[in-house]
PDB file of N, CA and C in Angstrom:
ATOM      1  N   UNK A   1      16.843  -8.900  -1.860  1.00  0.00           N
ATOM      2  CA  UNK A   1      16.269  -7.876  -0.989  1.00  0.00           C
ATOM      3  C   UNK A   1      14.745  -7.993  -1.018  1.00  0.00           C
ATOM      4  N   UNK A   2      14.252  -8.041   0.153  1.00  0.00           N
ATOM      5  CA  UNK A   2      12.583  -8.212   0.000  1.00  0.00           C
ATOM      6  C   UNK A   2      11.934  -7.095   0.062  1.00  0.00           C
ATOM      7  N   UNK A   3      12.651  -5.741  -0.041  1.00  0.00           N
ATOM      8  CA  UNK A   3      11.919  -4.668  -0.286  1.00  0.00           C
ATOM      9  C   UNK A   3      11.912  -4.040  -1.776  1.00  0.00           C
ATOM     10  N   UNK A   4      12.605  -4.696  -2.835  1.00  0.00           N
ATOM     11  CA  UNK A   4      13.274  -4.152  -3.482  1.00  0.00           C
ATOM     12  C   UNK A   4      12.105  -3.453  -4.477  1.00  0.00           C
ATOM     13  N   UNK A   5      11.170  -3.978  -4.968  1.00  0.00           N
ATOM     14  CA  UNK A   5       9.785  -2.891  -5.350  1.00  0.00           C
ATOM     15  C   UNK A   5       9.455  -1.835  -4.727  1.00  0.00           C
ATOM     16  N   UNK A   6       9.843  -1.571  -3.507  1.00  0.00           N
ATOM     17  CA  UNK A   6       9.939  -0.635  -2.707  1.00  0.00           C
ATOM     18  C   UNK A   6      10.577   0.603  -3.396  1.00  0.00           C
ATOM     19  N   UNK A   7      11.735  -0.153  -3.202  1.00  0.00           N
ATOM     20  CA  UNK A   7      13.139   0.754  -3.591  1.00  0.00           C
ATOM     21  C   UNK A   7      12.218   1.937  -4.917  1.00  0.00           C
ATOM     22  N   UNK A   8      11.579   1.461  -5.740  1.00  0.00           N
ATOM     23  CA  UNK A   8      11.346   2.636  -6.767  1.00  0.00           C
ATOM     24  C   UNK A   8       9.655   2.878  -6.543  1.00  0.00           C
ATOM     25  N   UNK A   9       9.027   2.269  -5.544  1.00  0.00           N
ATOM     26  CA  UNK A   9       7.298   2.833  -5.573  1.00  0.00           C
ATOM     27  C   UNK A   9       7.681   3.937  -4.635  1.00  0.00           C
ATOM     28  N   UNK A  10       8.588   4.136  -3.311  1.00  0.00           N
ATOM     29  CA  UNK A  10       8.071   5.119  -2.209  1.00  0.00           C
ATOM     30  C   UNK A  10       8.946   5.946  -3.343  1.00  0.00           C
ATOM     31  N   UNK A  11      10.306   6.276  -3.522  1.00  0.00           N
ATOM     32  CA  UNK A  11      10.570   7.706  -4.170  1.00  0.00           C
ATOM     33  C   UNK A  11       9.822   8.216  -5.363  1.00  0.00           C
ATOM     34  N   UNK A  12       9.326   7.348  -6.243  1.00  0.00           N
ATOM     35  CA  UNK A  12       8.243   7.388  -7.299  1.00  0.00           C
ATOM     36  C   UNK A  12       6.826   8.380  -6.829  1.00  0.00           C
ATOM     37  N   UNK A  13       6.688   7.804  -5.405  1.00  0.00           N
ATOM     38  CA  UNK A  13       5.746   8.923  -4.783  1.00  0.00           C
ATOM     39  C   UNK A  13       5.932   9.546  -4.206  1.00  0.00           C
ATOM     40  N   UNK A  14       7.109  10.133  -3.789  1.00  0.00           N
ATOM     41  CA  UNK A  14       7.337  11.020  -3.351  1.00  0.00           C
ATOM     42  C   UNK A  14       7.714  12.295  -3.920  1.00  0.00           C
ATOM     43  N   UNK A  15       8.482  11.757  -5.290  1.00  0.00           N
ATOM     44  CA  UNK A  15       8.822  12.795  -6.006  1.00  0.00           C
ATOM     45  C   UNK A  15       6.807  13.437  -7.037  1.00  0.00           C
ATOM     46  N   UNK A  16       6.203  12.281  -6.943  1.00  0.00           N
ATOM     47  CA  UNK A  16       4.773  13.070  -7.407  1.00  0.00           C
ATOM     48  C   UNK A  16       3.971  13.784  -6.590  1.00  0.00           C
ATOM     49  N   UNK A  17       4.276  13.834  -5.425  1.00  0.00           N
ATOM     50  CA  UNK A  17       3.891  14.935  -4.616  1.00  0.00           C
ATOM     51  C   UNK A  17       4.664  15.944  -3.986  1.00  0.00           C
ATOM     52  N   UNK A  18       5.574  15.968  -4.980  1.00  0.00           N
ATOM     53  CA  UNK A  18       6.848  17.017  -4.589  1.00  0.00           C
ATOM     54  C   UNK A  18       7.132  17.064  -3.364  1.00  0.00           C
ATOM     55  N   UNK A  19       7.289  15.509  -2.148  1.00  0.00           N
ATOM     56  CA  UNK A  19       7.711  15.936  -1.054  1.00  0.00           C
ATOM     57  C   UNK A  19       8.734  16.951  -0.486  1.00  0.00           C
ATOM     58  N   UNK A  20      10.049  16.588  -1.101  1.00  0.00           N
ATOM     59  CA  UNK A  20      11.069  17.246  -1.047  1.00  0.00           C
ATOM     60  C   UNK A  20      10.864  18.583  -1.153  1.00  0.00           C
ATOM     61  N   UNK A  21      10.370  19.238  -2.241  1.00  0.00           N
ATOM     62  CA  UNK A  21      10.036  20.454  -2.418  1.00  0.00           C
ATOM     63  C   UNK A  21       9.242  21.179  -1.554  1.00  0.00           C
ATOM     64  N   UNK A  22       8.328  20.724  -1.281  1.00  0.00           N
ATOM     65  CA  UNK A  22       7.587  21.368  -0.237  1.00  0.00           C
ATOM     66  C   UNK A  22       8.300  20.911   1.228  1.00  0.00           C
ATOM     67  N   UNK A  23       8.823  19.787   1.451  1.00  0.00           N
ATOM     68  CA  UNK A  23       9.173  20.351   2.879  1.00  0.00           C
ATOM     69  C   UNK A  23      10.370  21.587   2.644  1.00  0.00           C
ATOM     70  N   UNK A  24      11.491  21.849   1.487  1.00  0.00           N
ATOM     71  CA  UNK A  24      12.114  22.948   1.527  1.00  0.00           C
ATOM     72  C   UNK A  24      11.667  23.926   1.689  1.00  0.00           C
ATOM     73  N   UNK A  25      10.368  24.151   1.103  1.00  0.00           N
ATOM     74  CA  UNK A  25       9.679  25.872   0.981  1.00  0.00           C
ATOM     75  C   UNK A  25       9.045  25.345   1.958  1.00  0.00           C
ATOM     76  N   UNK A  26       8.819  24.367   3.792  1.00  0.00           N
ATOM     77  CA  UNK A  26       8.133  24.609   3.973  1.00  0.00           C
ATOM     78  C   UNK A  26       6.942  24.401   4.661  1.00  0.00           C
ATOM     79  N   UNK A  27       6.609  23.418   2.914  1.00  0.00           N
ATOM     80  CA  UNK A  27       4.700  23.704   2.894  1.00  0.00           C
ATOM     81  C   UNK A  27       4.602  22.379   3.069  1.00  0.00           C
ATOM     82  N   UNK A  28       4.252  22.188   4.293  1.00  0.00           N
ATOM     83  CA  UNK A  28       3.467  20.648   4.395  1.00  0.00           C
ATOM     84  C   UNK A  28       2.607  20.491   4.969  1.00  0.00           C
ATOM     85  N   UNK A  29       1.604  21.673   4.172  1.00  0.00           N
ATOM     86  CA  UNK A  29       0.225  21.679   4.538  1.00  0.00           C
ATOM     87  C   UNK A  29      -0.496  20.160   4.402  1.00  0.00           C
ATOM     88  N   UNK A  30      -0.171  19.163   3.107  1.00  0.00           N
ATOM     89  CA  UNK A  30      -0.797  18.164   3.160  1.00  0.00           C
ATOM     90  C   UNK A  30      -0.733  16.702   4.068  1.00  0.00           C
ATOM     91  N   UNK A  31       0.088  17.210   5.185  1.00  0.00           N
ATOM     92  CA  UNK A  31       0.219  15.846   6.279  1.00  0.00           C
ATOM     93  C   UNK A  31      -1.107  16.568   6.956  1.00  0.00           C
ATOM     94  N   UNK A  32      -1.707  15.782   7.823  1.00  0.00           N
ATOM     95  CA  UNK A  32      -2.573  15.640   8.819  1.00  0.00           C
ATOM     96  C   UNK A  32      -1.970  16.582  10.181  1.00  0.00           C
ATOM     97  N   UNK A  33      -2.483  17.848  10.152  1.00  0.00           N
ATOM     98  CA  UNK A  33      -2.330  19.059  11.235  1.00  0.00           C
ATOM     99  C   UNK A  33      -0.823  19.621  11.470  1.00  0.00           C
ATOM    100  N   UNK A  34      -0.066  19.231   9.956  1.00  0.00           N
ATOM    101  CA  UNK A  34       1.382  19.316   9.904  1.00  0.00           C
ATOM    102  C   UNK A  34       2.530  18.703  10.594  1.00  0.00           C
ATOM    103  N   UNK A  35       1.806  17.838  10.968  1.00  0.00           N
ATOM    104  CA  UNK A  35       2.736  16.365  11.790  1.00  0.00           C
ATOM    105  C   UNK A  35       2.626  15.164  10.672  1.00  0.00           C
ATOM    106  N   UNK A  36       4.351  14.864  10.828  1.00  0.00           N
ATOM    107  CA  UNK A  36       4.440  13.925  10.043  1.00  0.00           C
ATOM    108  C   UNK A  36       3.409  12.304  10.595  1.00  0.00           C
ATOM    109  N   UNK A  37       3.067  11.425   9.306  1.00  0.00           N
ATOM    110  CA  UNK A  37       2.831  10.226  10.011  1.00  0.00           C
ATOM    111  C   UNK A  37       3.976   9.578  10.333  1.00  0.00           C
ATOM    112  N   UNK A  38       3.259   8.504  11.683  1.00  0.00           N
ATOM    113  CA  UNK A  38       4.005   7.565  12.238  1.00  0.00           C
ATOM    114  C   UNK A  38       4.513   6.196  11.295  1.00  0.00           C
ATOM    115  N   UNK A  39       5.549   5.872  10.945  1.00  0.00           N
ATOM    116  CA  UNK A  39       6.076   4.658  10.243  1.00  0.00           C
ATOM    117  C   UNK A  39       6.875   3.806  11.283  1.00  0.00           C
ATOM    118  N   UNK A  40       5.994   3.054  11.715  1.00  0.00           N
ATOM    119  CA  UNK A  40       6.324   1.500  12.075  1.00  0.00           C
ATOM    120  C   UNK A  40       6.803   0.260  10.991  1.00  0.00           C
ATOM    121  N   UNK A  41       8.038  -0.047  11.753  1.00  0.00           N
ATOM    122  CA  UNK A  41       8.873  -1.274  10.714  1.00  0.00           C
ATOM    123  C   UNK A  41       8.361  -2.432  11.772  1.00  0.00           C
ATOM    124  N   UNK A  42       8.061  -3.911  10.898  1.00  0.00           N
ATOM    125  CA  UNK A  42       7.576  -4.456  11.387  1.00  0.00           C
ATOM    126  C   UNK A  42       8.534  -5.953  11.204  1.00  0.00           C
ATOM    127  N   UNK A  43       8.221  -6.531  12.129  1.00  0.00           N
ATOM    128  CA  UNK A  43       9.531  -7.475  11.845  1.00  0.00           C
ATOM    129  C   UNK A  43       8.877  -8.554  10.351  1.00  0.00           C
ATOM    130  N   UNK A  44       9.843  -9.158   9.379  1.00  0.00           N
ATOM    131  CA  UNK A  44       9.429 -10.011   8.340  1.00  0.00           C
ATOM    132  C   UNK A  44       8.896 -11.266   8.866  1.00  0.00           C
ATOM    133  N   UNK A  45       9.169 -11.445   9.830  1.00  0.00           N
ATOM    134  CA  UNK A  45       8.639 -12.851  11.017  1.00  0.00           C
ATOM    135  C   UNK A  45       7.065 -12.918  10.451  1.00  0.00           C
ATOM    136  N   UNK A  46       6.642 -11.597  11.061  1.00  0.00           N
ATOM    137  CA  UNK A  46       5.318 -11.367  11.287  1.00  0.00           C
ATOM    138  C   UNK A  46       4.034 -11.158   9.874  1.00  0.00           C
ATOM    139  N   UNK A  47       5.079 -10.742   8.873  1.00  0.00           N
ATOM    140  CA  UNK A  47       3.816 -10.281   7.592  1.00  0.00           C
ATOM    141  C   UNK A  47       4.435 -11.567   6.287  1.00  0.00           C
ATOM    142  N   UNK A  48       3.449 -12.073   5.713  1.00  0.00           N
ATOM    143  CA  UNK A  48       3.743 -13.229   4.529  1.00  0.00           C
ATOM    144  C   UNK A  48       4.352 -12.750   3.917  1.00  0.00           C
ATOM    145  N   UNK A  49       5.161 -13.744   3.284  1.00  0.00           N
ATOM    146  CA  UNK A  49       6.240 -13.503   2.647  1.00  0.00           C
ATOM    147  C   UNK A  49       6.184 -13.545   0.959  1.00  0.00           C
ATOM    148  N   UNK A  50       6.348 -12.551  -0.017  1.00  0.00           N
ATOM    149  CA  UNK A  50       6.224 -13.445  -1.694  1.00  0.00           C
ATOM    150  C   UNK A  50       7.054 -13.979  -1.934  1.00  0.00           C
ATOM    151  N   UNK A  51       7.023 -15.538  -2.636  1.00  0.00           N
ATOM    152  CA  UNK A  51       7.799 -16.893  -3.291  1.00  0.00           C
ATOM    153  C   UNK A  51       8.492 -16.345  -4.665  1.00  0.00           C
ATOM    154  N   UNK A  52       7.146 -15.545  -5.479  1.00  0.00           N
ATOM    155  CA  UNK A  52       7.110 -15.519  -6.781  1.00  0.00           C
ATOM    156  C   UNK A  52       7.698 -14.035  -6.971  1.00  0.00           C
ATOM    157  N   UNK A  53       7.902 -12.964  -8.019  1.00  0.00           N
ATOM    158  CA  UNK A  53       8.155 -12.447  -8.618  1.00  0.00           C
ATOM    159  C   UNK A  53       6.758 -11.805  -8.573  1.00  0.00           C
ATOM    160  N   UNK A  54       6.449 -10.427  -8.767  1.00  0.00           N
ATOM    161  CA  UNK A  54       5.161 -10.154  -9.102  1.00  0.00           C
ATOM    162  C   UNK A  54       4.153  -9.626  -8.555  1.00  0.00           C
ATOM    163  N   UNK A  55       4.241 -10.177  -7.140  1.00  0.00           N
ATOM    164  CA  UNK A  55       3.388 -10.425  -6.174  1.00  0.00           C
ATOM    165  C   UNK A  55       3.691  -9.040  -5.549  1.00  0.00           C
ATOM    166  N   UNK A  56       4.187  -8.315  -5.472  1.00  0.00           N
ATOM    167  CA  UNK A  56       4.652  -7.628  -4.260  1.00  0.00           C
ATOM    168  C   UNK A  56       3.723  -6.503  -3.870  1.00  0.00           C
ATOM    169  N   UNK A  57       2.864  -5.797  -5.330  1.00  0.00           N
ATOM    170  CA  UNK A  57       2.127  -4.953  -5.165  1.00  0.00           C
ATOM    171  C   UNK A  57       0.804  -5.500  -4.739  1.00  0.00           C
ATOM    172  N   UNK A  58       0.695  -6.713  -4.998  1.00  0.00           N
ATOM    173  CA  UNK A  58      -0.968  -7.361  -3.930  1.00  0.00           C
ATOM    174  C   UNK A  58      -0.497  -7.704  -2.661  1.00  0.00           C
ATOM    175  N   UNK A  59       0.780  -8.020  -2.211  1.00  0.00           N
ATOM    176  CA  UNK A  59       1.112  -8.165  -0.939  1.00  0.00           C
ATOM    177  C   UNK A  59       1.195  -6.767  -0.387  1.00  0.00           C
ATOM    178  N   UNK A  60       1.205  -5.911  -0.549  1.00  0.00           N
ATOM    179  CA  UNK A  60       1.371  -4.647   0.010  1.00  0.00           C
ATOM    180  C   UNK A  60       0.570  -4.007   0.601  1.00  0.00           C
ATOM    181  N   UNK A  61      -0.462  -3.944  -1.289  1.00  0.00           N
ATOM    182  CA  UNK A  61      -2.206  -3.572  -0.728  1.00  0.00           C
ATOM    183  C   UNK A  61      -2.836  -4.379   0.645  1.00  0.00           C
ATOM    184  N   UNK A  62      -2.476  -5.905   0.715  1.00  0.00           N
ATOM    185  CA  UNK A  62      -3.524  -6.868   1.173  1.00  0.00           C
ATOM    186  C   UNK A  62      -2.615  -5.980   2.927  1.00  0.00           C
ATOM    187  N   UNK A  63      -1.320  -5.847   2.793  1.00  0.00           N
ATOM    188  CA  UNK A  63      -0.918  -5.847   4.562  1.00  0.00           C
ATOM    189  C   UNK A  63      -1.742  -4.401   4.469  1.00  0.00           C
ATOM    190  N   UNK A  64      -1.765  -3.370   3.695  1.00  0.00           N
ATOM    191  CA  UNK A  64      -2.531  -2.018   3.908  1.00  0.00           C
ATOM    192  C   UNK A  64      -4.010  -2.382   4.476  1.00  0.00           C
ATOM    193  N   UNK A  65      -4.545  -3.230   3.912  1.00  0.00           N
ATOM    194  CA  UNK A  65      -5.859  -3.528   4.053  1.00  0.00           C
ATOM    195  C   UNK A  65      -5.899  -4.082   5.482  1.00  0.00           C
ATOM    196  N   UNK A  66      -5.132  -5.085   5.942  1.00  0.00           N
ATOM    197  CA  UNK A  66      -5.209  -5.507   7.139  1.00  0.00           C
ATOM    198  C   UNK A  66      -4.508  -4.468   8.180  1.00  0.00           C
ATOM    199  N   UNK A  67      -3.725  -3.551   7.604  1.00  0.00           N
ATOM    200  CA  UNK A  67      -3.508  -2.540   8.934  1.00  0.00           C
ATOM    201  C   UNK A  67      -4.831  -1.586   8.824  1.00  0.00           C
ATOM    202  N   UNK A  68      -5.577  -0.969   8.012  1.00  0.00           N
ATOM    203  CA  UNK A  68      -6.767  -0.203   7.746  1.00  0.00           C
ATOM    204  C   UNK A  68      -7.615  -1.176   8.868  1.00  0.00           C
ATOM    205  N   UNK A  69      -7.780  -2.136   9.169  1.00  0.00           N
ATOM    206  CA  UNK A  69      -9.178  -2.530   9.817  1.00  0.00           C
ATOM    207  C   UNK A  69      -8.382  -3.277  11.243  1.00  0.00           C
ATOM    208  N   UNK A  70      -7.137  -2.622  11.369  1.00  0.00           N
ATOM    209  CA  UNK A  70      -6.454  -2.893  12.785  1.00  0.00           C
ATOM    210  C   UNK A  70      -6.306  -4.647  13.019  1.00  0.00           C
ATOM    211  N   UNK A  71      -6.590  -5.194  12.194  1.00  0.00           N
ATOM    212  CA  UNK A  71      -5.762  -6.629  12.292  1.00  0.00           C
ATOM    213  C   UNK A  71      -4.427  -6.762  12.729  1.00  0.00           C
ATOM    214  N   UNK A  72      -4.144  -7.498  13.384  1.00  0.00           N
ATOM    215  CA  UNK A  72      -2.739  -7.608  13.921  1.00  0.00           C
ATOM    216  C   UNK A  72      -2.088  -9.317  13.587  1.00  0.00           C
ATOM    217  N   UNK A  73      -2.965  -9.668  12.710  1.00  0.00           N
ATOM    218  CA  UNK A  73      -2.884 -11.249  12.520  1.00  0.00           C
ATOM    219  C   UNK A  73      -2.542 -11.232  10.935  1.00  0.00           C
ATOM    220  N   UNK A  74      -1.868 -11.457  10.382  1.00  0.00           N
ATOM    221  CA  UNK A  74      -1.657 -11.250   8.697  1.00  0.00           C
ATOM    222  C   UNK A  74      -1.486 -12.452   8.247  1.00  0.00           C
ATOM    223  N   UNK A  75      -3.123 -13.811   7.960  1.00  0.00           N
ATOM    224  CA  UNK A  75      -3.134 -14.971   7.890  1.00  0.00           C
ATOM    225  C   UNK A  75      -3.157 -15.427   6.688  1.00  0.00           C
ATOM    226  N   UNK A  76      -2.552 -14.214   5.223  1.00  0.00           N
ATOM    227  CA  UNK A  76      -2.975 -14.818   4.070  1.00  0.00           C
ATOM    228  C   UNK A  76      -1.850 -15.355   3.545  1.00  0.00           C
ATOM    229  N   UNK A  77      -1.704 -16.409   2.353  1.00  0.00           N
ATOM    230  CA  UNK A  77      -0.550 -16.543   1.740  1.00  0.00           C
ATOM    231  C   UNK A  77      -0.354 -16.817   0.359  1.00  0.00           C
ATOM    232  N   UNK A  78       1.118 -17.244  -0.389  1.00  0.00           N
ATOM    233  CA  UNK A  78       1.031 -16.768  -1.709  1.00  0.00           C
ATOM    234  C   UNK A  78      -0.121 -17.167  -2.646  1.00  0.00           C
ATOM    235  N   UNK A  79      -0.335 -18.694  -1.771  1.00  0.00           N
ATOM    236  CA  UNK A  79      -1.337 -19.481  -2.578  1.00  0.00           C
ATOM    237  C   UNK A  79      -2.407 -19.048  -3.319  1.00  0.00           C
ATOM    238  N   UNK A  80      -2.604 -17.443  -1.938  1.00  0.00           N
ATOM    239  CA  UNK A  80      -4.115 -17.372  -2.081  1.00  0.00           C
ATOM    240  C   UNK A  80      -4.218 -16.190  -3.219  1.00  0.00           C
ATOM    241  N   UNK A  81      -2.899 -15.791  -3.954  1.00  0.00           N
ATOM    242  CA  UNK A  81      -2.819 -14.575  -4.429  1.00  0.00           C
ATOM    243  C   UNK A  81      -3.892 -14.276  -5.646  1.00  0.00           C
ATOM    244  N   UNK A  82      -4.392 -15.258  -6.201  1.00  0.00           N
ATOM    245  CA  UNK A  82      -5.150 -15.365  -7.345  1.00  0.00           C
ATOM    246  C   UNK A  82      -6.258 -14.627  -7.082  1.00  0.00           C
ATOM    247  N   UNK A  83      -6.858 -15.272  -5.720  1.00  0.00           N
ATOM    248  CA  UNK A  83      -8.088 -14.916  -5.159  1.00  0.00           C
ATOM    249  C   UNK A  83      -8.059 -13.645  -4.759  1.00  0.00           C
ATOM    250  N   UNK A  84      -7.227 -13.157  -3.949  1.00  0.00           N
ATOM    251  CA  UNK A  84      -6.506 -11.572  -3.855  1.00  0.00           C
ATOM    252  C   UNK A  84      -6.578 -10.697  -5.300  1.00  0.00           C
ATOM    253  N   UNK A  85      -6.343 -10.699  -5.948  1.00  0.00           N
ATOM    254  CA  UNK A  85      -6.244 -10.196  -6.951  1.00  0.00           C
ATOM    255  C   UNK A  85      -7.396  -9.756  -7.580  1.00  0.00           C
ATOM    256  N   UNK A  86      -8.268 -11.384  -7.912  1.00  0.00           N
ATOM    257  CA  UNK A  86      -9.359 -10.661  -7.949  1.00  0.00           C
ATOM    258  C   UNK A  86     -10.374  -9.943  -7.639  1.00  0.00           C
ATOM    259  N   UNK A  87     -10.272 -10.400  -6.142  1.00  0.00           N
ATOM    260  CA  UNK A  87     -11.173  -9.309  -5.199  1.00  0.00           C
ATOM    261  C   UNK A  87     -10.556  -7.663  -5.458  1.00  0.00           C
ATOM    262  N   UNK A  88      -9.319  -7.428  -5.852  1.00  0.00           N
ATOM    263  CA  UNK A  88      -8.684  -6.128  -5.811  1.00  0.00           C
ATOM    264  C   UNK A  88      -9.534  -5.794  -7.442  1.00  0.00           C
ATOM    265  N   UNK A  89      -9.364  -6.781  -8.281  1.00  0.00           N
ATOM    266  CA  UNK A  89     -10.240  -6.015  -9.270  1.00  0.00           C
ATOM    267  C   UNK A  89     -11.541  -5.807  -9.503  1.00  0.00           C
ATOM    268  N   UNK A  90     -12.405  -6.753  -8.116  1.00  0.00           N
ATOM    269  CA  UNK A  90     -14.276  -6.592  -8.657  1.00  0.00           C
ATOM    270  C   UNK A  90     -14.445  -5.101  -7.663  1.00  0.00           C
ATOM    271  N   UNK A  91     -12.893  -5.031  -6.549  1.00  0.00           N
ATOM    272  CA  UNK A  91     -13.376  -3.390  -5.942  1.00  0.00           C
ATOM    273  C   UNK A  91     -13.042  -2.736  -7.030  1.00  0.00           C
ATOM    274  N   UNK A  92     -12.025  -2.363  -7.538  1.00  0.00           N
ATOM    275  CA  UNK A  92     -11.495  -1.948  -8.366  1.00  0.00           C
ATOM    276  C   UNK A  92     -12.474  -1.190  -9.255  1.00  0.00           C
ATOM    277  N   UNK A  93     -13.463  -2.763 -10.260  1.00  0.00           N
ATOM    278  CA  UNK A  93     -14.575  -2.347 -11.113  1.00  0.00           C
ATOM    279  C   UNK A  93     -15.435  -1.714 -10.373  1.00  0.00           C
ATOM    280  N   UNK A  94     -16.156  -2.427  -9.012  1.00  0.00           N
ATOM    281  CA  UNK A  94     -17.462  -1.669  -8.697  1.00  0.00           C
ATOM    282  C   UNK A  94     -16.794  -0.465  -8.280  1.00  0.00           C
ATOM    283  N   UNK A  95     -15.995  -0.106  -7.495  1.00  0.00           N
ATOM    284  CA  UNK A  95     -16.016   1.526  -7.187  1.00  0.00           C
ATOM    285  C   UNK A  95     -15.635   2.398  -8.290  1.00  0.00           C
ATOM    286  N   UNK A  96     -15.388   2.218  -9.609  1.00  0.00           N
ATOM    287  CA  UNK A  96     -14.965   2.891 -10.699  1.00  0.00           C
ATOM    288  C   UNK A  96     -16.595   3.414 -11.634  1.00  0.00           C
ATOM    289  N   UNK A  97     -17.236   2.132 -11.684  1.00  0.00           N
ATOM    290  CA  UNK A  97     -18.430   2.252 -12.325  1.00  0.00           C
ATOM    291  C   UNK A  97     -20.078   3.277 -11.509  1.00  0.00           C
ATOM    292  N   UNK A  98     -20.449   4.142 -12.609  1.00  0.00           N
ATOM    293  CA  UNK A  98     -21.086   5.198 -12.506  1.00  0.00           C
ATOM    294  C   UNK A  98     -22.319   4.626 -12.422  1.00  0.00           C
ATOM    295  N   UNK A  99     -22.621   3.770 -10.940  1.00  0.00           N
ATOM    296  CA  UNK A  99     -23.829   3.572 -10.574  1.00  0.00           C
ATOM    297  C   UNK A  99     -25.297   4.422 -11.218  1.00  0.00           C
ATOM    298  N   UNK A 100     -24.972   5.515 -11.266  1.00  0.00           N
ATOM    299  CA  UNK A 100     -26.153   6.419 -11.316  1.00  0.00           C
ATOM    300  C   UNK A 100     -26.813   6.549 -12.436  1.00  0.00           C
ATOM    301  N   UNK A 101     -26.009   6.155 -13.505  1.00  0.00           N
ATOM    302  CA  UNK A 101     -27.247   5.721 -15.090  1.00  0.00           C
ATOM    303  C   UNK A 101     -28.113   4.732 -14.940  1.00  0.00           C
ATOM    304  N   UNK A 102     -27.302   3.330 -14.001  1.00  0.00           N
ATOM    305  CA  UNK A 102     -27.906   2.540 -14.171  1.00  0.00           C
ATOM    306  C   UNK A 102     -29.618   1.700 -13.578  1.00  0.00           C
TER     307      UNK A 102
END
């Protein structure tokens, strides 16, 4: 199954923002003007595929990243995952670190 990391990250977050619960009582003050978002399935044709084991949470981020800046072209692949990775950790470091002492 090529979603299968899936299978336990979306209920994992869902149950930490008590979706369920609040849509019972409700309260889903925290969607955007109380409309759900739109979820588009996209065909596997179209987004790279992971070879390896592992990969699935930098493949995820990297298609987030390319839907965030409206790309419609998803030209990266496993090869490049190393390089991926680390770019996820020098954002990672610089936006964590407290510019302002320094």
């Amino acid at each position: 199954m090529q979603l299968a990391c899936l299978r336990y990250f979306l209920p994992s977050m869902l149950h930490a923002l008590d979706f369920h619960g609040r849509r019972r009582r409700g309260d889903m003050t925290y969607t955007l003007q109380n409309k759900p978002f739109p979820l588009n399935i996209m065909s596997r044709d179209r987004v790279p595929q992971q070879d390896r084991g592992g990969n699935c949470g930098a493949h995820t981020l990297r298609l987030i990243e390319y839907l965030a800046a409206n790309r419609d072209t998803f030209d990266w692949s496993e090869n490049e995952m190393g390089t991926i990775r680390e770019k996820m950790a020098v954002e990672v470091y610089c936006n964590s670190k407290d510019w302002s002492s320094s």
